[in-house]
PDB file of N, CA and C in Angstrom:
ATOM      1  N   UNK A   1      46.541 122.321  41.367  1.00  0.00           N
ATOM      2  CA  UNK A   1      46.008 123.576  41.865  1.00  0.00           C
ATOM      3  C   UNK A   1      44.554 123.359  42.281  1.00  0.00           C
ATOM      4  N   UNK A   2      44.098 123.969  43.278  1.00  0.00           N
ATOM      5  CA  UNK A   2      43.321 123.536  43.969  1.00  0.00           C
ATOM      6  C   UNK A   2      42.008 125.362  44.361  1.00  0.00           C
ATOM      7  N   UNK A   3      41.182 125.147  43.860  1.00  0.00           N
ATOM      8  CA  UNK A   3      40.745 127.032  44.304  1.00  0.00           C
ATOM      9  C   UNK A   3      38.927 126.167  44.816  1.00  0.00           C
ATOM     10  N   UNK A   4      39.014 126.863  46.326  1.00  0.00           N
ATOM     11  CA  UNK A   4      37.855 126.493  46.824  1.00  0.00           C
ATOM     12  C   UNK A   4      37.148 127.761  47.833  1.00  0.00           C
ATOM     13  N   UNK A   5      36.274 127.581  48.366  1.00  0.00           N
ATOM     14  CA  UNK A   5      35.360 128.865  49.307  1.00  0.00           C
ATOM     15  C   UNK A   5      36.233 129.278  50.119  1.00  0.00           C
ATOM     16  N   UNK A   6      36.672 130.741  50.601  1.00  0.00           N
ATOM     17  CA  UNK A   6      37.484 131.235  51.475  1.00  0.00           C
ATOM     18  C   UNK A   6      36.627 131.398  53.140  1.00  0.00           C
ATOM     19  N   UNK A   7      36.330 131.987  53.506  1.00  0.00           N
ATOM     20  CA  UNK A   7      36.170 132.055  55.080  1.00  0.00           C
ATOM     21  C   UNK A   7      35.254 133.749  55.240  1.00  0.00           C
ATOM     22  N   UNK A   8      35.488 134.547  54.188  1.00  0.00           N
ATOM     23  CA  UNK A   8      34.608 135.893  54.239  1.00  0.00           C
ATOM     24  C   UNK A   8      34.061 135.685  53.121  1.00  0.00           C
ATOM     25  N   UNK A   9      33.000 136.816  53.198  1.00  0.00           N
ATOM     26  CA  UNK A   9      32.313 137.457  51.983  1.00  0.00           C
ATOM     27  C   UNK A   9      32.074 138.853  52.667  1.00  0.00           C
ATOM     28  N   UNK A  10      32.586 140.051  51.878  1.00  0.00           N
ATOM     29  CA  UNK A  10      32.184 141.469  51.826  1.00  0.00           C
ATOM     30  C   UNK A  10      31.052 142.106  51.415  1.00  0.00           C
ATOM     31  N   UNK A  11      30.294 142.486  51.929  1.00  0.00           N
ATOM     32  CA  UNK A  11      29.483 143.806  51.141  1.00  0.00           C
ATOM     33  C   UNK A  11      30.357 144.811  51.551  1.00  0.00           C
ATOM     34  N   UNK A  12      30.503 145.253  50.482  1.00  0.00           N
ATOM     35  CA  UNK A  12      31.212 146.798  50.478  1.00  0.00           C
ATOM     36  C   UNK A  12      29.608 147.644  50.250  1.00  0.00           C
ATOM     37  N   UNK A  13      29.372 148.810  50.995  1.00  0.00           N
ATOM     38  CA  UNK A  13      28.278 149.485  51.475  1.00  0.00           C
ATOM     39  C   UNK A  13      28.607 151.064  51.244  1.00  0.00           C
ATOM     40  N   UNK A  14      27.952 151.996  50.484  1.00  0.00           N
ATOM     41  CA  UNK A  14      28.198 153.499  50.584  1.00  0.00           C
ATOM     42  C   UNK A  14      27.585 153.736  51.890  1.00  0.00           C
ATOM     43  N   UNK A  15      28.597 154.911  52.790  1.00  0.00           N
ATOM     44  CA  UNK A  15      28.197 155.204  53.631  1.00  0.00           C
ATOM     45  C   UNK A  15      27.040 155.800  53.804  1.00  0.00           C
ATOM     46  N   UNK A  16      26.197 156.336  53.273  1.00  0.00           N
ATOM     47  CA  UNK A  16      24.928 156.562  53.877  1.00  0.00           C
ATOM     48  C   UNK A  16      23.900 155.634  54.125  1.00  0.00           C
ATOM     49  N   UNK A  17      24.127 154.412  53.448  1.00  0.00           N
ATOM     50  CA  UNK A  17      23.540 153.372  53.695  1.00  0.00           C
ATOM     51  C   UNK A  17      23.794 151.952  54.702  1.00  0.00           C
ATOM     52  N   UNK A  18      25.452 152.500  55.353  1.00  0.00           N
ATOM     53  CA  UNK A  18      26.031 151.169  55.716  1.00  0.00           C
ATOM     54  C   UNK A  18      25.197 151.102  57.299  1.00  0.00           C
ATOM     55  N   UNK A  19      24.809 151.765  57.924  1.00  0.00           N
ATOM     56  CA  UNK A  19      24.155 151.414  59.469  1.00  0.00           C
ATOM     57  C   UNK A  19      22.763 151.122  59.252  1.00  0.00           C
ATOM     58  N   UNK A  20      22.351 151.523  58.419  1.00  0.00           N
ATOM     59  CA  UNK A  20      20.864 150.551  57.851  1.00  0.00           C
ATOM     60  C   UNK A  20      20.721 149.334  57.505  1.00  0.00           C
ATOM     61  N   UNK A  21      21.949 149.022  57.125  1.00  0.00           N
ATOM     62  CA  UNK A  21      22.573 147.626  56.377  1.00  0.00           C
ATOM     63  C   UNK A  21      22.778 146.789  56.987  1.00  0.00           C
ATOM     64  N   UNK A  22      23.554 147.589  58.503  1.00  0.00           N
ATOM     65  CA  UNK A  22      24.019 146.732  59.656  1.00  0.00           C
ATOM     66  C   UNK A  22      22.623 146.361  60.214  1.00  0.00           C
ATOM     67  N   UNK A  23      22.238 147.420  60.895  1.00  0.00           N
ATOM     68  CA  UNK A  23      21.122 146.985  61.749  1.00  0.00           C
ATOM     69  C   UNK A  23      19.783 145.956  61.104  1.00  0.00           C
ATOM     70  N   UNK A  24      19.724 145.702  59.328  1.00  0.00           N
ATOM     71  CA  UNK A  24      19.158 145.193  59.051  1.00  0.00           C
ATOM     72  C   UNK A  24      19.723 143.736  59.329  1.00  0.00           C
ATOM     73  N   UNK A  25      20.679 143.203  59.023  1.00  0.00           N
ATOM     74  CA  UNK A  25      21.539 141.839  59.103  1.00  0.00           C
ATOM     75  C   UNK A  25      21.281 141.652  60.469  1.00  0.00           C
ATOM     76  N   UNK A  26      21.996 142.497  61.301  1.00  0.00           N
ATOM     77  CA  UNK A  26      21.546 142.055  62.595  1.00  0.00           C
ATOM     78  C   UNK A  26      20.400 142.084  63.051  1.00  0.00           C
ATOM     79  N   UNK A  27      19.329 143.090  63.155  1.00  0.00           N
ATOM     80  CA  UNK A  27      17.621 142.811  63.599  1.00  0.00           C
ATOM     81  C   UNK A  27      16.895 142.275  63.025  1.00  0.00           C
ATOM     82  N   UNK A  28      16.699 142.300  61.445  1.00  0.00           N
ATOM     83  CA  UNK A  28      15.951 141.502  60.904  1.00  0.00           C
ATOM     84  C   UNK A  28      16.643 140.391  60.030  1.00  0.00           C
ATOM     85  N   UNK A  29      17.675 140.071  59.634  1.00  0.00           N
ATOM     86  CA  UNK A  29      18.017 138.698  59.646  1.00  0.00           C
ATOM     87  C   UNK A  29      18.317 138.036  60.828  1.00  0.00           C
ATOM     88  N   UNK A  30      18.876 138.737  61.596  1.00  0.00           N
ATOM     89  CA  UNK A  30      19.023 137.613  62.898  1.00  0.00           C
ATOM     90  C   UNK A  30      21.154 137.262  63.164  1.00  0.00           C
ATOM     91  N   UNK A  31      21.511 137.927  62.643  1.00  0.00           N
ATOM     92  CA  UNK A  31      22.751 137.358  62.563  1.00  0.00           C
ATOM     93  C   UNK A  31      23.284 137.674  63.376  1.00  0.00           C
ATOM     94  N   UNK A  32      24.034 136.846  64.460  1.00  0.00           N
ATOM     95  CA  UNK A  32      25.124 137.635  65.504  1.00  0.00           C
ATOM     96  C   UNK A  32      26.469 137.746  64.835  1.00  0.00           C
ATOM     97  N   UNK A  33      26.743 139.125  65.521  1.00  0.00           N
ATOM     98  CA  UNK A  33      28.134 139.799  65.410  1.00  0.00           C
ATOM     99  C   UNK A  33      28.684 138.777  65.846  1.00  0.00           C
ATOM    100  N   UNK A  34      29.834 138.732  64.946  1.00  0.00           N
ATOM    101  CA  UNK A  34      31.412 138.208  65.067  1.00  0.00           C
ATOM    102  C   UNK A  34      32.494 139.142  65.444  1.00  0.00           C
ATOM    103  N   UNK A  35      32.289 140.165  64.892  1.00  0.00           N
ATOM    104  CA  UNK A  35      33.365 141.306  65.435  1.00  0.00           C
ATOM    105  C   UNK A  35      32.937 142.680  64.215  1.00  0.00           C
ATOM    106  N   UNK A  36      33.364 143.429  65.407  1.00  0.00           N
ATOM    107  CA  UNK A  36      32.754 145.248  64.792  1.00  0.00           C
ATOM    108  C   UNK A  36      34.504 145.889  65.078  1.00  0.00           C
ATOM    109  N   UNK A  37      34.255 146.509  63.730  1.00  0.00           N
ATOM    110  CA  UNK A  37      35.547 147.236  64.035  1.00  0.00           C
ATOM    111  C   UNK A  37      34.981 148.855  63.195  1.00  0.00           C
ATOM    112  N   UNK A  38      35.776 149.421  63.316  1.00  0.00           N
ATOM    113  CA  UNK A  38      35.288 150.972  63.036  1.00  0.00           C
ATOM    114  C   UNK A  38      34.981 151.550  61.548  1.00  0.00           C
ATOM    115  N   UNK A  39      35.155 150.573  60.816  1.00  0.00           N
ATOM    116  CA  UNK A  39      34.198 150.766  59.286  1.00  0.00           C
ATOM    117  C   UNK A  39      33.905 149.478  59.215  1.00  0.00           C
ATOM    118  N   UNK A  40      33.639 148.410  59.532  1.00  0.00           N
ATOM    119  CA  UNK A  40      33.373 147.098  59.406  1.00  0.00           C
ATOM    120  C   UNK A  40      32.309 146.311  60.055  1.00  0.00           C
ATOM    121  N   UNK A  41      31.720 145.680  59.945  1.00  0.00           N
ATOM    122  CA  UNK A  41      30.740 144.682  61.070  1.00  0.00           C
ATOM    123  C   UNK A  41      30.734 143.486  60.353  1.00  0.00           C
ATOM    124  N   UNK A  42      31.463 142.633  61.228  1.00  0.00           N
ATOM    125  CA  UNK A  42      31.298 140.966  60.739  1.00  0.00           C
ATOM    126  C   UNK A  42      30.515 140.470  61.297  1.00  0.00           C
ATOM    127  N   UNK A  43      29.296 139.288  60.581  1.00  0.00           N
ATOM    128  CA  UNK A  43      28.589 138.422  61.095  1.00  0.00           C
ATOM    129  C   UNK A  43      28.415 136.870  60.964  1.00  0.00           C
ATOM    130  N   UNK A  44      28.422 136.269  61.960  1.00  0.00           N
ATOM    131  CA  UNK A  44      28.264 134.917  61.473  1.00  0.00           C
ATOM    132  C   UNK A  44      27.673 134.353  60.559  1.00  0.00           C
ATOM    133  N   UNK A  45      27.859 134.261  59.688  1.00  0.00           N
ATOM    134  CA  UNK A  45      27.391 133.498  58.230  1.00  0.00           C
ATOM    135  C   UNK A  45      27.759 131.966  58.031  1.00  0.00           C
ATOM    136  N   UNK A  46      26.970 130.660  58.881  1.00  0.00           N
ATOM    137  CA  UNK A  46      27.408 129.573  58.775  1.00  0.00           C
ATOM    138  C   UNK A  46      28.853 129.535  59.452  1.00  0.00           C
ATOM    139  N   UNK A  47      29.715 128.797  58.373  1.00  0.00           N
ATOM    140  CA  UNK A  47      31.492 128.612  58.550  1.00  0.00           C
ATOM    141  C   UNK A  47      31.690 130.062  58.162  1.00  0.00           C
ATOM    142  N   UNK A  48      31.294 131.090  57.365  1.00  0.00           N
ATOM    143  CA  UNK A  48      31.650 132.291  56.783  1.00  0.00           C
ATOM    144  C   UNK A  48      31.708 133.604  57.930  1.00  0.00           C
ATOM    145  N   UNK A  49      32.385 134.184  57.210  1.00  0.00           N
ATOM    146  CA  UNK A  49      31.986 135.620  58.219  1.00  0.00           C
ATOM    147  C   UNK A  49      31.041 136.277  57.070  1.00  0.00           C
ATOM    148  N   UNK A  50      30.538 137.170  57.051  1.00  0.00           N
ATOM    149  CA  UNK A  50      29.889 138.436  56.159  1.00  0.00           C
ATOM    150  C   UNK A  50      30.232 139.616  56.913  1.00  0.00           C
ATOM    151  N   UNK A  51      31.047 140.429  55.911  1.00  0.00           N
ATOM    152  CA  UNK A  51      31.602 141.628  56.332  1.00  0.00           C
ATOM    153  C   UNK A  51      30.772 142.818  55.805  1.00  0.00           C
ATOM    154  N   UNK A  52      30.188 143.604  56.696  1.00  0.00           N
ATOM    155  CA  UNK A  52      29.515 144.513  56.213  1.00  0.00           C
ATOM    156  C   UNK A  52      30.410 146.064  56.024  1.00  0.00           C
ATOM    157  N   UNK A  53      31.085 146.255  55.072  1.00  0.00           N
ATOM    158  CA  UNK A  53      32.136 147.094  54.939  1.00  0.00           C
ATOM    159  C   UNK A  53      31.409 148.613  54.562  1.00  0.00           C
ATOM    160  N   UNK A  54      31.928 149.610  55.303  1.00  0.00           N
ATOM    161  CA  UNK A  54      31.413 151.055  55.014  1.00  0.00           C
ATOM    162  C   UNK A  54      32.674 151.595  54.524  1.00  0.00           C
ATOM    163  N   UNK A  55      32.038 151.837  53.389  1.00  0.00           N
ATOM    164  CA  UNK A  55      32.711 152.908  51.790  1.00  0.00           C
ATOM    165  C   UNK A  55      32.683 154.147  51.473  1.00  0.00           C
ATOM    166  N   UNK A  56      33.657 155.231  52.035  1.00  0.00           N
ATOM    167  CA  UNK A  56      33.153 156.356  52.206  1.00  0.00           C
ATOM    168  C   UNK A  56      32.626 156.861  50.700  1.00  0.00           C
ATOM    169  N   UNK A  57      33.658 156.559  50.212  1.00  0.00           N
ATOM    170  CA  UNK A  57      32.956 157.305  48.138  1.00  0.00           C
ATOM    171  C   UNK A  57      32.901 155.949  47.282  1.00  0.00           C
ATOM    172  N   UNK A  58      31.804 155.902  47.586  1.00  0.00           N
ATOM    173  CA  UNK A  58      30.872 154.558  47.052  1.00  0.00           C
ATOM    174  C   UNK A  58      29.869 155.000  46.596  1.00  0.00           C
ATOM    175  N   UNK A  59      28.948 154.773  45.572  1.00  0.00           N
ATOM    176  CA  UNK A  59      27.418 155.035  45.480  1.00  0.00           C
ATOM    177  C   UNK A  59      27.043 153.776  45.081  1.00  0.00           C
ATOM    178  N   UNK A  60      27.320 152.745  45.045  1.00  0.00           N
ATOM    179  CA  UNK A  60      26.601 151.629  44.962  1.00  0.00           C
ATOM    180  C   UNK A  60      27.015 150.483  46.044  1.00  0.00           C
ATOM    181  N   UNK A  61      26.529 149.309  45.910  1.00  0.00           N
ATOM    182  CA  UNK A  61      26.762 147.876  46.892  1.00  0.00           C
ATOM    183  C   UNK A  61      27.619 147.032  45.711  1.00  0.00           C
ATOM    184  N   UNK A  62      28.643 146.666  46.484  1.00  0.00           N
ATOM    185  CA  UNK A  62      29.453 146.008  45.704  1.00  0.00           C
ATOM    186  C   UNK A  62      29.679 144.309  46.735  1.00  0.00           C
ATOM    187  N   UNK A  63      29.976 143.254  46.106  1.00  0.00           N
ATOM    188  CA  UNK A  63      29.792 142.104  46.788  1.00  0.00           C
ATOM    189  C   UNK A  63      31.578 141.452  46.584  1.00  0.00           C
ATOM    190  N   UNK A  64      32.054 141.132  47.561  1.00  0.00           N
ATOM    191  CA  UNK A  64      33.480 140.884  47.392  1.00  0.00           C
ATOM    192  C   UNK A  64      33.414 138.882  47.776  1.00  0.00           C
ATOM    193  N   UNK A  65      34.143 138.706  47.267  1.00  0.00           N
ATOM    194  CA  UNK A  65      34.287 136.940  47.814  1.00  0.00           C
ATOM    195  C   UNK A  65      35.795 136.981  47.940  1.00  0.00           C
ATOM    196  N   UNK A  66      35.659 135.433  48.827  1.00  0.00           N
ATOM    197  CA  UNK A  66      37.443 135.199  49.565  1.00  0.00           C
ATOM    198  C   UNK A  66      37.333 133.788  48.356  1.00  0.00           C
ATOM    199  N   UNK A  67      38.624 133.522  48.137  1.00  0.00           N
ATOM    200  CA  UNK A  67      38.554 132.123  47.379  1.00  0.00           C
ATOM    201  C   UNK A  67      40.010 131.636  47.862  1.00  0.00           C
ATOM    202  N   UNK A  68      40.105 130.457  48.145  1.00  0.00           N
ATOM    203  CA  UNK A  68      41.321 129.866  48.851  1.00  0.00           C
ATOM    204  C   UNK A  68      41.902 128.984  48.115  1.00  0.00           C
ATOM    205  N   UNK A  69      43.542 129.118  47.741  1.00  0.00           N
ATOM    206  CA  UNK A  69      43.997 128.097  46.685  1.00  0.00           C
ATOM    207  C   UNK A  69      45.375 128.223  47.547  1.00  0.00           C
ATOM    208  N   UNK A  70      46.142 126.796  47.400  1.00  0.00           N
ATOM    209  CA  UNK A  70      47.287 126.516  47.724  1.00  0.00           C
ATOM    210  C   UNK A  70      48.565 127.182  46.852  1.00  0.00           C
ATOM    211  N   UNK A  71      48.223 127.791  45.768  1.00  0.00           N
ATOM    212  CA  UNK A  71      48.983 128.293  44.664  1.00  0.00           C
ATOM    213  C   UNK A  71      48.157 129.403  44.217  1.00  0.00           C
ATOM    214  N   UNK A  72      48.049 130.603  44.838  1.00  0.00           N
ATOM    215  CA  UNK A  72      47.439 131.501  44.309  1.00  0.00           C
ATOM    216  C   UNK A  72      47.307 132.149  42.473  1.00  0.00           C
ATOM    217  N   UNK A  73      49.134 132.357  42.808  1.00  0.00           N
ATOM    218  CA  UNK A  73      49.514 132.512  41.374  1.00  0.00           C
ATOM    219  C   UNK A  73      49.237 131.549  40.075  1.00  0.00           C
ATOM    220  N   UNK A  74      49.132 130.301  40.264  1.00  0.00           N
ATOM    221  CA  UNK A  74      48.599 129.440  39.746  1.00  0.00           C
ATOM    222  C   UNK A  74      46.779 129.471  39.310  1.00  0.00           C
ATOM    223  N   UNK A  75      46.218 130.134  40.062  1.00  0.00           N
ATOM    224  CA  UNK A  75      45.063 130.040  40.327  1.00  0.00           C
ATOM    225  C   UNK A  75      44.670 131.252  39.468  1.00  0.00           C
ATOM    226  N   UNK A  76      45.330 131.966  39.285  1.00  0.00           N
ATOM    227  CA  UNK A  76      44.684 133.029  38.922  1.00  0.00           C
ATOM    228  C   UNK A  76      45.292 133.254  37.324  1.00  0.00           C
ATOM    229  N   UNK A  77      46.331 132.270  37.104  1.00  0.00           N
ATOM    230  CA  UNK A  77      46.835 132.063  35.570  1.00  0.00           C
ATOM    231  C   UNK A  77      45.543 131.106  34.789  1.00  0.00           C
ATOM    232  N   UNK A  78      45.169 130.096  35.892  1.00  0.00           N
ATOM    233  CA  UNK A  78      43.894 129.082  35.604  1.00  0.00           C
ATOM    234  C   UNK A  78      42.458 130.104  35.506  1.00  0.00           C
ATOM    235  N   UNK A  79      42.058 131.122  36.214  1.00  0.00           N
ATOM    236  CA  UNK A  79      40.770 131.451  35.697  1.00  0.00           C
ATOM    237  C   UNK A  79      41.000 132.876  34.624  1.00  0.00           C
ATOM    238  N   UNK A  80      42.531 133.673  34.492  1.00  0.00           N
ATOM    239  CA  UNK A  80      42.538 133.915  33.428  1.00  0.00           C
ATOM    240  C   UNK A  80      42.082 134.914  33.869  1.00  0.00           C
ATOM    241  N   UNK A  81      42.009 135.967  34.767  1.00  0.00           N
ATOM    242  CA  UNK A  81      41.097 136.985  35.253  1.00  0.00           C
ATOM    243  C   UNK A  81      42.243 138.341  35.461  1.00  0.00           C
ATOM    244  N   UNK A  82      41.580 139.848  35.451  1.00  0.00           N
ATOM    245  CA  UNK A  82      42.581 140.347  35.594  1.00  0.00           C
ATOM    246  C   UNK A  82      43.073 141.042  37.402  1.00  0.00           C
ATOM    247  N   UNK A  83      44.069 141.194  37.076  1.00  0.00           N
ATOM    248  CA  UNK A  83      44.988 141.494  38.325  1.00  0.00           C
ATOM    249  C   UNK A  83      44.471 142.682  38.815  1.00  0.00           C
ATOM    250  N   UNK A  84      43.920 143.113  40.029  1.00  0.00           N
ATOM    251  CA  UNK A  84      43.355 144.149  40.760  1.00  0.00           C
ATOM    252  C   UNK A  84      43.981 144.534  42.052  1.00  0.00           C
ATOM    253  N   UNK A  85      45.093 144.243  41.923  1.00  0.00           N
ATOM    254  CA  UNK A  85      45.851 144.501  43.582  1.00  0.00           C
ATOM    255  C   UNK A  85      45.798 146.037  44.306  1.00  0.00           C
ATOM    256  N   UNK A  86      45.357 146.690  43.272  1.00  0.00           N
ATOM    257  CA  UNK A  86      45.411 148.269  43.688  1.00  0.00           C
ATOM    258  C   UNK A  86      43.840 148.354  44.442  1.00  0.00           C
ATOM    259  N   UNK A  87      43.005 147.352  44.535  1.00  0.00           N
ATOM    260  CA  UNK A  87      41.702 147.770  45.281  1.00  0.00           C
ATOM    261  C   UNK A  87      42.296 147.827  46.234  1.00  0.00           C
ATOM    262  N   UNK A  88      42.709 146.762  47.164  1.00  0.00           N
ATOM    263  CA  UNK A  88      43.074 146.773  48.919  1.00  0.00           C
ATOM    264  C   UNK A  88      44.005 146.648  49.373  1.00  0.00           C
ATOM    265  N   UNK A  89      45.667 147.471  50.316  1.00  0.00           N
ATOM    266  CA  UNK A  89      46.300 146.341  51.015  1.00  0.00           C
ATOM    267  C   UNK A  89      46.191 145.050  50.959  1.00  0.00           C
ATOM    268  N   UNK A  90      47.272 143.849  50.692  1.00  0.00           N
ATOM    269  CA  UNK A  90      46.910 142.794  50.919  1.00  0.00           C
ATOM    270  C   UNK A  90      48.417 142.379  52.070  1.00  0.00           C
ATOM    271  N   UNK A  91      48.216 143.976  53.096  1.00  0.00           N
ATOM    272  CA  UNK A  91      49.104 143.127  54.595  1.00  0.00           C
ATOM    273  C   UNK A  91      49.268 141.968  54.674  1.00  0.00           C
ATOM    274  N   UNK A  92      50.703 141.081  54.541  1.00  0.00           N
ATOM    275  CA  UNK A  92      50.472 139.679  54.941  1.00  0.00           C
ATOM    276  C   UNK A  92      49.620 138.424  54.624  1.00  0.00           C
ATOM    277  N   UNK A  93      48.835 138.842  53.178  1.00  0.00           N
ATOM    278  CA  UNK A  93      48.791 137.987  52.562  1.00  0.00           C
ATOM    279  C   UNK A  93      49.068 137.080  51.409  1.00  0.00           C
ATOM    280  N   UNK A  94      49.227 135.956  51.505  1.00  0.00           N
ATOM    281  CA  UNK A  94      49.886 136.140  49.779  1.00  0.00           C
ATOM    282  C   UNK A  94      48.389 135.247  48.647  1.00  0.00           C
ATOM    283  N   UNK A  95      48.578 136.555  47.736  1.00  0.00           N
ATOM    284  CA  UNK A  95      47.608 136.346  47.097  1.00  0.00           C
ATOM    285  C   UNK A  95      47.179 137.443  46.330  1.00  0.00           C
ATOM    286  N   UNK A  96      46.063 137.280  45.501  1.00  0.00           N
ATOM    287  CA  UNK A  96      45.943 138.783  44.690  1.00  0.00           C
ATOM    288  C   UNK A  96      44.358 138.986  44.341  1.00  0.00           C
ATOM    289  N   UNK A  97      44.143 140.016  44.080  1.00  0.00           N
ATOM    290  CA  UNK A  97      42.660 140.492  43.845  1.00  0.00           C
ATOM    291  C   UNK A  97      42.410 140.359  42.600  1.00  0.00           C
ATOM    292  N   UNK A  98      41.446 140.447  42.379  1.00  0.00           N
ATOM    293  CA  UNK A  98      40.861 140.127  40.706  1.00  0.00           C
ATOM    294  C   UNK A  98      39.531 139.582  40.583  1.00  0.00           C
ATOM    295  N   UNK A  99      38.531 139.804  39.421  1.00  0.00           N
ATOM    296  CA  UNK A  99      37.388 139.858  39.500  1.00  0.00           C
ATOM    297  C   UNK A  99      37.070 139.351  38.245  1.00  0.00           C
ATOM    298  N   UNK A 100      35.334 138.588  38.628  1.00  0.00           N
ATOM    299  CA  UNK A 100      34.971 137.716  37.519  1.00  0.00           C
ATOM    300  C   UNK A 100      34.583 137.979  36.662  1.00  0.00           C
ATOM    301  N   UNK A 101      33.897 137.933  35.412  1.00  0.00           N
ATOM    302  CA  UNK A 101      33.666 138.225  34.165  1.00  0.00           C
ATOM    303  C   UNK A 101      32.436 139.566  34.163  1.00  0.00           C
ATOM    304  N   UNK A 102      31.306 138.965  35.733  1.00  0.00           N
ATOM    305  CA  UNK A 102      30.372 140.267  36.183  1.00  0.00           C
ATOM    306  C   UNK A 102      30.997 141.608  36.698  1.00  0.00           C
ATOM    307  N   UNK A 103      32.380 141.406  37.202  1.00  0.00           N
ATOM    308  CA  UNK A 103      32.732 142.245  37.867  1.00  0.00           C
ATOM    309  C   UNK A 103      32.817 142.257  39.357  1.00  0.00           C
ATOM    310  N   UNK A 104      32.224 140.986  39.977  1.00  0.00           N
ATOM    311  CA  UNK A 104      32.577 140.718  41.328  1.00  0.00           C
ATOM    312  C   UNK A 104      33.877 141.014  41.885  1.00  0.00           C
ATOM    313  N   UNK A 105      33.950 141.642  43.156  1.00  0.00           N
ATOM    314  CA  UNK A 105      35.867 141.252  43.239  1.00  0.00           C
ATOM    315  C   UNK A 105      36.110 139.990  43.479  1.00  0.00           C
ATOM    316  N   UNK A 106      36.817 139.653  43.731  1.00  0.00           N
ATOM    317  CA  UNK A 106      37.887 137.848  44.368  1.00  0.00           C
ATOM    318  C   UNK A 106      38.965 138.620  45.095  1.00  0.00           C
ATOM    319  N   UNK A 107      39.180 137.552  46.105  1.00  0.00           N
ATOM    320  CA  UNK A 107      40.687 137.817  46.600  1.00  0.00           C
ATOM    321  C   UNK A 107      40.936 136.137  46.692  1.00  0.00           C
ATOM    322  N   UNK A 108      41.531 136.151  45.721  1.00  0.00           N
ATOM    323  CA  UNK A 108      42.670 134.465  45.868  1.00  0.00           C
ATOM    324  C   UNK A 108      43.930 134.800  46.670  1.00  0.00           C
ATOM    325  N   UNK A 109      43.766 133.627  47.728  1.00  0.00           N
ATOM    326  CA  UNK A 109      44.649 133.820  48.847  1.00  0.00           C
ATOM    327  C   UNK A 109      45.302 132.392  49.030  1.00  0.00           C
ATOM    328  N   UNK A 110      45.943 132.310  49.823  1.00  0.00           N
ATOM    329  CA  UNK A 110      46.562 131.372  50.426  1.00  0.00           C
ATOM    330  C   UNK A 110      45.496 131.371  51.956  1.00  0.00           C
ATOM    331  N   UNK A 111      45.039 130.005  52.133  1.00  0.00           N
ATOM    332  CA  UNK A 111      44.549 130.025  53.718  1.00  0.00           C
ATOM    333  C   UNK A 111      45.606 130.205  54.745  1.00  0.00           C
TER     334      UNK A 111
END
């Protein structure tokens, strides 16, 4: 079993704060858009995307990571963490949500 860096990272953002958030990443970090979709703004982050996600009933910033394992289920018997599948749809992927000892989310996936 094999669990290594996935390809996103989320900020999940309360909406009153998420277009401040955006326009900060993009004007004052510098990051070009990868793709904007209608609660979302991805930016080039290296090999990564960074998803700037707008949360309608949110009051805080929450930080999500992708983690990529050939055996998800395996992967997630190995860090022993609990099962969170009720945060997101996981359309077409196979894999499951779950979060680290801080409370970060994870999504262990299959690439």
């Amino acid at each position: 079993m094999n669990i290594r860096p996935g390809k996103n990272i989320a900020i999940k953002v309360p909406l009153h704060k998420w277009a401040e958030t955006v326009a900060y990443y993009r004007d004052k970090v510098g990051l070009p858009i990868a793709k904007e979709l209608k609660e979302s703004t991805g930016f080039v982050f290296g090999d990564m995307t960074l998803w700037i996600d707008r949360v309608e009933r949110q009051s805080q910033v929450d930080v999500w990571l992708e983690l990529f394992s050939d055996d998800p289920d395996a992967a997630m018997a190995h860090l022993a963490s609990p099962q969170r599948d009720e945060l997101e749809p996981l359309d077409g992927v196979t894999g499951h949500w779950t979060s680290d000892p801080a409370g970060v989310v994870l999504l262990v996936r299959n690439e």
